[in-house]
Protein backbone atom coordinates (compact mmCIF):
# COMPACT_ATOMS: atom_id res chain seq x y z
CA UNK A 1 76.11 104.58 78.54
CA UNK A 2 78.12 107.12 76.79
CA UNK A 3 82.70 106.64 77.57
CA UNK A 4 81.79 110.53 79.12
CA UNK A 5 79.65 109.18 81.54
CA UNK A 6 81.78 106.18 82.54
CA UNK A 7 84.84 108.82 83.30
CA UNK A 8 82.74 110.73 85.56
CA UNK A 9 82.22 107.54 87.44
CA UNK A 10 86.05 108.26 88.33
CA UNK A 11 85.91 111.86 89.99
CA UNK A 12 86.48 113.00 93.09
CA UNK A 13 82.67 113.36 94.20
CA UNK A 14 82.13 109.61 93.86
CA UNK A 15 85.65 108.74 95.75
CA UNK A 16 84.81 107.61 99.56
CA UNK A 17 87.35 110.28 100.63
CA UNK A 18 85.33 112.97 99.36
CA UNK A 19 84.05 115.15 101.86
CA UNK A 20 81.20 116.94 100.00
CA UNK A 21 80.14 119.01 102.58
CA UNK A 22 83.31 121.03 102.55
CA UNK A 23 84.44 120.50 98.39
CA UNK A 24 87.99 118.82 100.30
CA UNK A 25 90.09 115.45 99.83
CA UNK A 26 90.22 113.86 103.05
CA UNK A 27 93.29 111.41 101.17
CA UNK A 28 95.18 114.39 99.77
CA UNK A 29 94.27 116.87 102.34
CA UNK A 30 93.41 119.38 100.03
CA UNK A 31 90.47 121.28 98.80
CA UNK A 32 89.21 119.94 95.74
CA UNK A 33 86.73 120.25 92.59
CA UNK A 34 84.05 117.54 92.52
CA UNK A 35 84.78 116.72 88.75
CA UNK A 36 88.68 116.59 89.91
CA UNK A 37 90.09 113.43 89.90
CA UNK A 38 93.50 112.15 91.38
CA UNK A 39 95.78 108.72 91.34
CA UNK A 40 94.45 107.88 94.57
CA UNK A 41 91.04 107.82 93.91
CA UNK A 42 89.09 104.78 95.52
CA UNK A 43 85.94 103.38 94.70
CA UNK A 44 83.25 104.27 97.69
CA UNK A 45 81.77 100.67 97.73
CA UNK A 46 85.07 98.94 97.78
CA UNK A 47 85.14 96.72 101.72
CA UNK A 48 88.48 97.26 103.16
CA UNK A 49 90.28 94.12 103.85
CA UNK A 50 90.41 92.92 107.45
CA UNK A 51 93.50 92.82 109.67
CA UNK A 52 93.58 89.06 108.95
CA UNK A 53 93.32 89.61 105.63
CA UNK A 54 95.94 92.72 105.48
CA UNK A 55 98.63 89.93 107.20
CA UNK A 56 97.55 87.28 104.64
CA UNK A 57 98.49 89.88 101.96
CA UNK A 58 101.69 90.81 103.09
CA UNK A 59 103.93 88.59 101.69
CA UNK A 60 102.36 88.90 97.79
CA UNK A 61 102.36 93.22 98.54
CA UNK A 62 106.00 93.34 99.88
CA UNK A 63 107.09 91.04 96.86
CA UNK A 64 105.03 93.34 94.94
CA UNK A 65 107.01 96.33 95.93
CA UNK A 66 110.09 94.35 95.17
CA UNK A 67 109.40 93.69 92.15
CA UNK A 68 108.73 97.40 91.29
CA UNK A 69 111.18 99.27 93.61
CA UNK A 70 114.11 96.51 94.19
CA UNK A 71 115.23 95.10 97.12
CA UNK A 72 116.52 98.15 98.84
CA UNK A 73 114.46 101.16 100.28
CA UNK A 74 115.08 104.61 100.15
């Protein structure tokens, strides 16, 4: 597999928000370009976690967001 081939892995026509049907970004909102590609790109076979699973994580993804933001919100 060429490195060209693995970066078109990461485009917006294989991210599961593509709607293909009508070339838009159902993340963004926005009409798109198949070969576009954007930070919130998300692969199509990932399983979203569960609502027990989402609680679990809570604690690790708020000290997370800690960590990079500090303790205050804007």
């Amino acid at each position: 597999m060429s490195v060209n081939a693995k970066e078109n892995d990461y485009t917006c026509k294989t991210c599961k928000y593509w709607d293909d049907d009508g070339c838009f970004c159902m993340h963004n909102g926005m009409n798109a370009w198949s070969e576009d590609t954007c930070d919130n790109w998300t692969d199509p076979d990932e399983v979203e976690p569960t609502e027990d699973e989402k609680r679990a994580n809570a604690g690790c993804d708020e000290a997370h967001r800690i960590m990079v933001e500090g303790r205050e919100r804007l």
